[in-house]
PDB file of N, CA and C in Angstrom:
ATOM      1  N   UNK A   1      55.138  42.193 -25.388  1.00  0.00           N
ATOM      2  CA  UNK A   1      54.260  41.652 -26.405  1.00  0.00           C
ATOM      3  C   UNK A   1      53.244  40.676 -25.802  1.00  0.00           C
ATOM      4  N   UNK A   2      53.801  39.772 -25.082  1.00  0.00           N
ATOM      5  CA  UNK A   2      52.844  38.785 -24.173  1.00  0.00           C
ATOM      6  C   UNK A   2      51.700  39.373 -23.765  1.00  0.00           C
ATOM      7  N   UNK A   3      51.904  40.264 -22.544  1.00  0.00           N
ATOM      8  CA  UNK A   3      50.811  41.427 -22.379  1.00  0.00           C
ATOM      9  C   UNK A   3      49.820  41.820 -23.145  1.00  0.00           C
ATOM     10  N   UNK A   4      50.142  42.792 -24.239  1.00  0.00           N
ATOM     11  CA  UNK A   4      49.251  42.793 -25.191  1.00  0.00           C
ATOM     12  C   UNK A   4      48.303  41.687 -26.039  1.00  0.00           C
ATOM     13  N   UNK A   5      49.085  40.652 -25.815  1.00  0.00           N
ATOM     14  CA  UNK A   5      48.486  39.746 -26.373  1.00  0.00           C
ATOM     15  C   UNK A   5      46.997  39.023 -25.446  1.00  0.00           C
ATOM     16  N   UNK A   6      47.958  38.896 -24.055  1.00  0.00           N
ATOM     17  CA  UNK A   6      46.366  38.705 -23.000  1.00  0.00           C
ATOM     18  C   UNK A   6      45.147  39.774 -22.909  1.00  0.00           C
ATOM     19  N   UNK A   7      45.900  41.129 -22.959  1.00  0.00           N
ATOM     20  CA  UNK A   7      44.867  41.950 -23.189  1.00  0.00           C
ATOM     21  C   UNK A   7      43.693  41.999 -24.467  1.00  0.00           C
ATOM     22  N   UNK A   8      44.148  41.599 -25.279  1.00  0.00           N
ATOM     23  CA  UNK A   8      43.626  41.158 -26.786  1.00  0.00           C
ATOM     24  C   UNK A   8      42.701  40.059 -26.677  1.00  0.00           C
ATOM     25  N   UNK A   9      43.529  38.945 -25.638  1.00  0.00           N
ATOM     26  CA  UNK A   9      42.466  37.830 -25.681  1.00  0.00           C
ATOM     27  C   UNK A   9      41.366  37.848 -24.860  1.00  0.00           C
ATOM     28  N   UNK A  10      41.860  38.112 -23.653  1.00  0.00           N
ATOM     29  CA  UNK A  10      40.329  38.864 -22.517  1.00  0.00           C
ATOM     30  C   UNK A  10      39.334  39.701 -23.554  1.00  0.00           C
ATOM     31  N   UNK A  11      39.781  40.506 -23.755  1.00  0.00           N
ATOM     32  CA  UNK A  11      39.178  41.761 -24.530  1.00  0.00           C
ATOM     33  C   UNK A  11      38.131  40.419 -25.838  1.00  0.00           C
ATOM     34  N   UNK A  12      38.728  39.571 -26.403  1.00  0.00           N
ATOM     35  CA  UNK A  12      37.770  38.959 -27.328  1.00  0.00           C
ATOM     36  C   UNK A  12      37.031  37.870 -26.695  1.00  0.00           C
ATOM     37  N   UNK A  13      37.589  37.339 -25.531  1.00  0.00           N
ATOM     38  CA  UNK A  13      36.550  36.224 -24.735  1.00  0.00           C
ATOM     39  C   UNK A  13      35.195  37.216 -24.139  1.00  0.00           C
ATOM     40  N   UNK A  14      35.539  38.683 -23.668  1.00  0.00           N
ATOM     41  CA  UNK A  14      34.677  39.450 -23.103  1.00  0.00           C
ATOM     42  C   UNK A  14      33.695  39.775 -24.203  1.00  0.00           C
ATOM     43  N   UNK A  15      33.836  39.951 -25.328  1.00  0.00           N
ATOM     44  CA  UNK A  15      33.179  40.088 -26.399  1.00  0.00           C
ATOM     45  C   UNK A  15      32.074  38.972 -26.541  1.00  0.00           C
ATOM     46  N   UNK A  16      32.639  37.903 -27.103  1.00  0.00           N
ATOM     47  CA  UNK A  16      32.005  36.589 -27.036  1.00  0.00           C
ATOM     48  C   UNK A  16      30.623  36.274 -26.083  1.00  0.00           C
ATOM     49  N   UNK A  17      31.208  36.524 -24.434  1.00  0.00           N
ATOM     50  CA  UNK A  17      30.624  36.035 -23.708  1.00  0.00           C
ATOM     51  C   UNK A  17      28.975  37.108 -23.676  1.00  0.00           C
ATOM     52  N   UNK A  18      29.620  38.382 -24.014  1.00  0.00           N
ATOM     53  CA  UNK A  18      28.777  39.559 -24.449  1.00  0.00           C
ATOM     54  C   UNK A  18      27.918  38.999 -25.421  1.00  0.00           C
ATOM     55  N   UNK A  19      28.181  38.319 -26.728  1.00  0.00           N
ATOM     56  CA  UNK A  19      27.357  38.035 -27.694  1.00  0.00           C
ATOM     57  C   UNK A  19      26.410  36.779 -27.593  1.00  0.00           C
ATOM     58  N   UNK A  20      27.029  36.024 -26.618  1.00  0.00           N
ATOM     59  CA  UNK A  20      26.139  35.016 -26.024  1.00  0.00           C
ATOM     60  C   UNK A  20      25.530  35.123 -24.919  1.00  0.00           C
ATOM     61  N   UNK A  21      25.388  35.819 -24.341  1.00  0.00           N
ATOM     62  CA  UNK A  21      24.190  36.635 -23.582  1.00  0.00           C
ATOM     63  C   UNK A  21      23.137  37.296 -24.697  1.00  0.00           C
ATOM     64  N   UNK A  22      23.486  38.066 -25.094  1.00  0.00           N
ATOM     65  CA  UNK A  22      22.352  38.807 -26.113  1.00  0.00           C
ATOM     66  C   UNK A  22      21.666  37.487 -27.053  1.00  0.00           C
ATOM     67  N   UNK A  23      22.067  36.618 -27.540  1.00  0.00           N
ATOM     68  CA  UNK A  23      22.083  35.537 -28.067  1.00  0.00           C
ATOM     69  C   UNK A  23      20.584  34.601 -27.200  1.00  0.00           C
ATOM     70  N   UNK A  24      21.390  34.325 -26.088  1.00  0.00           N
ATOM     71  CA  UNK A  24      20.648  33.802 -24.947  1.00  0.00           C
ATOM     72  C   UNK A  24      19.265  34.773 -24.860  1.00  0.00           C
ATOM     73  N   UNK A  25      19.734  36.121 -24.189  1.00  0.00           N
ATOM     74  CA  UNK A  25      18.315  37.093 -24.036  1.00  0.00           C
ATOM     75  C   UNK A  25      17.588  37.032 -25.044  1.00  0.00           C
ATOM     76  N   UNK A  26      17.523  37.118 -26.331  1.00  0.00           N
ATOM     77  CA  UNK A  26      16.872  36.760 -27.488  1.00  0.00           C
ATOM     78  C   UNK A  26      16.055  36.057 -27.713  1.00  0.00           C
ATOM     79  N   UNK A  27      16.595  34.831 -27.085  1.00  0.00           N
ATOM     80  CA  UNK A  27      15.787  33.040 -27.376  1.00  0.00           C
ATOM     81  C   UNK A  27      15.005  33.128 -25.887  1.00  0.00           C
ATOM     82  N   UNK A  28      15.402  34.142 -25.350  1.00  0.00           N
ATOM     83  CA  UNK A  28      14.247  33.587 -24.141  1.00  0.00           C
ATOM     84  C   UNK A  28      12.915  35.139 -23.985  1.00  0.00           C
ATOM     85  N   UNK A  29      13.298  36.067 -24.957  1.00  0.00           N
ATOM     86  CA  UNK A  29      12.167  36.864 -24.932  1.00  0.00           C
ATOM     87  C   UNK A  29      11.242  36.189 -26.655  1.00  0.00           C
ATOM     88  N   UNK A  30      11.715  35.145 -27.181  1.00  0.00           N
ATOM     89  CA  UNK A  30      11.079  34.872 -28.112  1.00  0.00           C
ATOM     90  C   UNK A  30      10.395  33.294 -27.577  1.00  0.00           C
ATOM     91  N   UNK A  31      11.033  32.992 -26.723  1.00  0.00           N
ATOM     92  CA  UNK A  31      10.068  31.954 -25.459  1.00  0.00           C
ATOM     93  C   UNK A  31       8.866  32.473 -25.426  1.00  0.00           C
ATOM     94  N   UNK A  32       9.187  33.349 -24.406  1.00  0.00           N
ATOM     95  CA  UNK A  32       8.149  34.303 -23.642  1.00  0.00           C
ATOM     96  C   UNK A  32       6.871  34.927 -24.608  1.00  0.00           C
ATOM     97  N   UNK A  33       7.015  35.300 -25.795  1.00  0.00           N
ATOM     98  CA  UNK A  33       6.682  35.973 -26.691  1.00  0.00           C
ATOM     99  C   UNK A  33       5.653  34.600 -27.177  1.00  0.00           C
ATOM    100  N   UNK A  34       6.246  33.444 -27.490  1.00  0.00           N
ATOM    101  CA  UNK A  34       5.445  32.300 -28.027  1.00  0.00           C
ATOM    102  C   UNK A  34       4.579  31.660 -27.227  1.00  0.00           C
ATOM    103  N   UNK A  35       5.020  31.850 -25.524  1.00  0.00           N
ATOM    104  CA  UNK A  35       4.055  31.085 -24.578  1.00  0.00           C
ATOM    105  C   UNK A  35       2.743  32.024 -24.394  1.00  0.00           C
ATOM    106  N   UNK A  36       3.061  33.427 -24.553  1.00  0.00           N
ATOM    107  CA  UNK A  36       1.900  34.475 -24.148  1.00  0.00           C
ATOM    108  C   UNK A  36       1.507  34.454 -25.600  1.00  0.00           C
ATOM    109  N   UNK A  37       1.508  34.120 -26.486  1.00  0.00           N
ATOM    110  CA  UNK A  37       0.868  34.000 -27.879  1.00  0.00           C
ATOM    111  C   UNK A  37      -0.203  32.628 -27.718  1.00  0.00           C
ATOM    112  N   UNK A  38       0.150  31.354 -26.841  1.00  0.00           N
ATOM    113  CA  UNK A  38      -0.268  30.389 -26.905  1.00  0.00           C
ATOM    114  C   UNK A  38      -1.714  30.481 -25.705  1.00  0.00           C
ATOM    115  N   UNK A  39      -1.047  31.691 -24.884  1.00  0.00           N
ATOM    116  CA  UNK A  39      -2.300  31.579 -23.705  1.00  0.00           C
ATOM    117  C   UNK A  39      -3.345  32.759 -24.488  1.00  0.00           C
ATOM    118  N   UNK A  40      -2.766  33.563 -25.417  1.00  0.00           N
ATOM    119  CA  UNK A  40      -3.644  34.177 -25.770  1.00  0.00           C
ATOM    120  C   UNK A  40      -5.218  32.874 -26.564  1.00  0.00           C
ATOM    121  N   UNK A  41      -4.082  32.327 -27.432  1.00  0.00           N
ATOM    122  CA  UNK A  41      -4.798  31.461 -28.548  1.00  0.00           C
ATOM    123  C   UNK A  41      -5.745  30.550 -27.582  1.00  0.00           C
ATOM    124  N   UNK A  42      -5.214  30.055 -26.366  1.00  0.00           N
ATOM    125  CA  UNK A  42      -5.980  29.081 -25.494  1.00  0.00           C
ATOM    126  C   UNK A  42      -7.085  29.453 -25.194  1.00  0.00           C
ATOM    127  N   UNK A  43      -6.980  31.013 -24.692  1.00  0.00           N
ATOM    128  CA  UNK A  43      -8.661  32.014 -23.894  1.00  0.00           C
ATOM    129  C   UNK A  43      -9.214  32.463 -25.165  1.00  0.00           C
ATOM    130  N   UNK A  44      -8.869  32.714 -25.799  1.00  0.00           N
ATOM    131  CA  UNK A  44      -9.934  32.695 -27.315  1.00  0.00           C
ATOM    132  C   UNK A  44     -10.884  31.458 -28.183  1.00  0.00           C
ATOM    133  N   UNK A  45     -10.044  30.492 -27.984  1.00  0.00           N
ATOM    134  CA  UNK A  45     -10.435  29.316 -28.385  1.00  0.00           C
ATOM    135  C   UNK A  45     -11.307  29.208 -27.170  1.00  0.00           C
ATOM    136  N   UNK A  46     -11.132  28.802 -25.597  1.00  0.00           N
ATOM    137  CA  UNK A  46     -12.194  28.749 -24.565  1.00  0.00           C
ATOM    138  C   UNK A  46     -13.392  29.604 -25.214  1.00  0.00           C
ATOM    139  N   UNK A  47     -13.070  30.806 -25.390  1.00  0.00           N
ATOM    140  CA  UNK A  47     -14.389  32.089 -25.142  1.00  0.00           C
ATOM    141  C   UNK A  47     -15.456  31.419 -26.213  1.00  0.00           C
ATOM    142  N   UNK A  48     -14.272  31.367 -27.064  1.00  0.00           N
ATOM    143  CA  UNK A  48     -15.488  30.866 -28.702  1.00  0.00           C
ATOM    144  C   UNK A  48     -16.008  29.213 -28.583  1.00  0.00           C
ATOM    145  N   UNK A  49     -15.501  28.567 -27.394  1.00  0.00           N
ATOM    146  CA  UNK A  49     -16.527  27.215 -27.153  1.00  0.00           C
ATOM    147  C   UNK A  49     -15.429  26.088 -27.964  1.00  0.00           C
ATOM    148  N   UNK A  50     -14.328  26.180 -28.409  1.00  0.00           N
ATOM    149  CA  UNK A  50     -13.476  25.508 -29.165  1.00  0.00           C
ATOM    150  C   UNK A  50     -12.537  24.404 -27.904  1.00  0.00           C
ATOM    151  N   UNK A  51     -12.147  25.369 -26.753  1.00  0.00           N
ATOM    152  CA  UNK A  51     -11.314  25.069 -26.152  1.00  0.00           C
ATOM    153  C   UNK A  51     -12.148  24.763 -25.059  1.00  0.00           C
ATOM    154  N   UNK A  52     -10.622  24.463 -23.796  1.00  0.00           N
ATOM    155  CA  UNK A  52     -11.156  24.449 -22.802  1.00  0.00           C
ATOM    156  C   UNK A  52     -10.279  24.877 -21.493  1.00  0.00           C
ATOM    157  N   UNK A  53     -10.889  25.001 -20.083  1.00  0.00           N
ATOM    158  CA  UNK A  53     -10.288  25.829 -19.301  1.00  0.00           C
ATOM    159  C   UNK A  53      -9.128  25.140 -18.766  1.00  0.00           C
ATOM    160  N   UNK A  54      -8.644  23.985 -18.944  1.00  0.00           N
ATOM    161  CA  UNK A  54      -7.312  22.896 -18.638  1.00  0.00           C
ATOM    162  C   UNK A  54      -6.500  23.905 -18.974  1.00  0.00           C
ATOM    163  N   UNK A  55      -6.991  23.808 -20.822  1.00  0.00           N
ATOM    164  CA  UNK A  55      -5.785  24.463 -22.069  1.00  0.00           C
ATOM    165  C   UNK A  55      -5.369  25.656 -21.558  1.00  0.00           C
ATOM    166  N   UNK A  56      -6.411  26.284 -21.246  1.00  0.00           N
ATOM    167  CA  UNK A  56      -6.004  27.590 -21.138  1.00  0.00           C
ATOM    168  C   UNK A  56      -4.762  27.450 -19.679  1.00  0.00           C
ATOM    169  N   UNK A  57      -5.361  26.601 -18.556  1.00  0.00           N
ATOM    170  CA  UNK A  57      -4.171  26.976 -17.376  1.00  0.00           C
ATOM    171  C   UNK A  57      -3.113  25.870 -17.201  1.00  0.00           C
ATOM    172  N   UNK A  58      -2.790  25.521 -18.625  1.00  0.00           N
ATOM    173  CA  UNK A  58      -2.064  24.804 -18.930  1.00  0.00           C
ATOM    174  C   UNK A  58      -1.042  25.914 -19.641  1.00  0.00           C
ATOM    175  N   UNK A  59      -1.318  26.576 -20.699  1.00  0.00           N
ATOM    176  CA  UNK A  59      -0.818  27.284 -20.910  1.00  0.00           C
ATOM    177  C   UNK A  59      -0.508  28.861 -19.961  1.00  0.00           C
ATOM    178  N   UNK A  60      -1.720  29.001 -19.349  1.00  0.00           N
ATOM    179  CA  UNK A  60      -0.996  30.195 -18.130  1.00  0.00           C
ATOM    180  C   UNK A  60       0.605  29.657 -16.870  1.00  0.00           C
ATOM    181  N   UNK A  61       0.126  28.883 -17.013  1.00  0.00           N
ATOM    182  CA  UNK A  61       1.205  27.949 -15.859  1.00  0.00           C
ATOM    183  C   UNK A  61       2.547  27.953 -16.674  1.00  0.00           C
ATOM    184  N   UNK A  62       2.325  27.534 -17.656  1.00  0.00           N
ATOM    185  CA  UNK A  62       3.856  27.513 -18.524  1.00  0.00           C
ATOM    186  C   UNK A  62       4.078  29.116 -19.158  1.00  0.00           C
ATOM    187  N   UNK A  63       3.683  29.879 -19.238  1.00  0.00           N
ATOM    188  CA  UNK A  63       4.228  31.498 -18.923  1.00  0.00           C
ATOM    189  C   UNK A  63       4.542  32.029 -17.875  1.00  0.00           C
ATOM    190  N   UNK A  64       3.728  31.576 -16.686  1.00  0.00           N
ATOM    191  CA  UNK A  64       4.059  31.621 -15.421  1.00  0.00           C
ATOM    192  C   UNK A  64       5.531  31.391 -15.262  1.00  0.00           C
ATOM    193  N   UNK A  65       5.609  30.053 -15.407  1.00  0.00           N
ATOM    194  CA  UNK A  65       7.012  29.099 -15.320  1.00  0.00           C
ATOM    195  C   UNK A  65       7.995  30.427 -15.931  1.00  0.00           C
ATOM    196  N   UNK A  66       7.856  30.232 -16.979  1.00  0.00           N
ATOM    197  CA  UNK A  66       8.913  31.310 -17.954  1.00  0.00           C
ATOM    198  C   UNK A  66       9.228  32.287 -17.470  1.00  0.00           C
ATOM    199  N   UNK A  67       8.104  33.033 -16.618  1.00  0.00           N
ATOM    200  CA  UNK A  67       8.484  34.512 -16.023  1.00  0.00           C
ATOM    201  C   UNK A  67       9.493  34.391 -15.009  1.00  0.00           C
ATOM    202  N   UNK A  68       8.835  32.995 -13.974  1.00  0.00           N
ATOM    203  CA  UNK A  68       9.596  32.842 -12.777  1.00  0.00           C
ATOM    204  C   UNK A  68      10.862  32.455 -13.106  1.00  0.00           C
ATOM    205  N   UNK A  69      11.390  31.789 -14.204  1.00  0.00           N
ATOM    206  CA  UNK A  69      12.915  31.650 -14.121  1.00  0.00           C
ATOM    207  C   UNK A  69      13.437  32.586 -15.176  1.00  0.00           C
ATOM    208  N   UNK A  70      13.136  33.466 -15.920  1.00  0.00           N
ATOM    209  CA  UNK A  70      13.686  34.557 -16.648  1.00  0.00           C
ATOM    210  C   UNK A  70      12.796  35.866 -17.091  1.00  0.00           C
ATOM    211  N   UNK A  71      12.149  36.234 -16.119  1.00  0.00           N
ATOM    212  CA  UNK A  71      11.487  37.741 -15.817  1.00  0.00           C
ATOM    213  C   UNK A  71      10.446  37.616 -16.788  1.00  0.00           C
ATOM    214  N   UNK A  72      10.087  38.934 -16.769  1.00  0.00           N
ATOM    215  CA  UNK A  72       9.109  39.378 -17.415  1.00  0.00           C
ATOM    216  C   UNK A  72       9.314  40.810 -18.717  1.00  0.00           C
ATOM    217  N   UNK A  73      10.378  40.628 -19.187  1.00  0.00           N
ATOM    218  CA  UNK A  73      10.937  42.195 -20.227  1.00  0.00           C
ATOM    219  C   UNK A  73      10.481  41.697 -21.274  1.00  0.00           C
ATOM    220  N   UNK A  74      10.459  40.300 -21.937  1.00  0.00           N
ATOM    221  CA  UNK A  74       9.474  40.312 -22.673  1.00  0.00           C
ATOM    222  C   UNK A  74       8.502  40.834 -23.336  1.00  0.00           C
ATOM    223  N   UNK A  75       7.495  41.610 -21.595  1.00  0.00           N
ATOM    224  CA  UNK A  75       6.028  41.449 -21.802  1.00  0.00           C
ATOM    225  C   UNK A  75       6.334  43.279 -22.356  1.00  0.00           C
ATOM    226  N   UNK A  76       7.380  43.521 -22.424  1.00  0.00           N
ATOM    227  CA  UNK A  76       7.540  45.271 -21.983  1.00  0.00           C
ATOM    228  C   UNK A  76       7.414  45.509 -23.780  1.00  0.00           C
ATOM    229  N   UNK A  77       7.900  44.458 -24.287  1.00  0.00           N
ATOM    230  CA  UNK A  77       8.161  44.993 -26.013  1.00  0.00           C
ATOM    231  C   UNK A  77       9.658  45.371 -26.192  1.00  0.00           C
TER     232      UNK A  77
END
């Protein structure tokens, strides 16, 4: 019975750790998703005379950042 019982509990920590990954991947392609929304908004605002070229590689740099410590699948859709 013991046995079964560790097998049961692995089996639901493996689950877990499964759902907090997907959890995790989630919040960081909706990062990614908000920083390339922000560099979009930055070079539009530049083009139309609103902004300026700081903003904009202020915001390229911090997508940059994002890619370099958690890829780029994001950008894939």
């Amino acid at each position: 019975m013991a046995g079964f019982l560790d097998r049961a509990k692995e089996q639901a920590q493996s689950a877990l750790n499964q759902g907090k990954q997907k959890v995790d991947d989630v919040q960081q392609q909706r990062a990614g998703n908000d920083l390339l929304k922000k560099l979009g908004a930055a070079y539009y605002a530049e083009r139309r005379g609103s902004g300026t070229p700081d903003i904009t590689q202020q915001a390229l740099s911090a997508l940059e950042a994002h890619i370099d410590a958690h890829g780029d699948g994001f950008l894939r859709g």
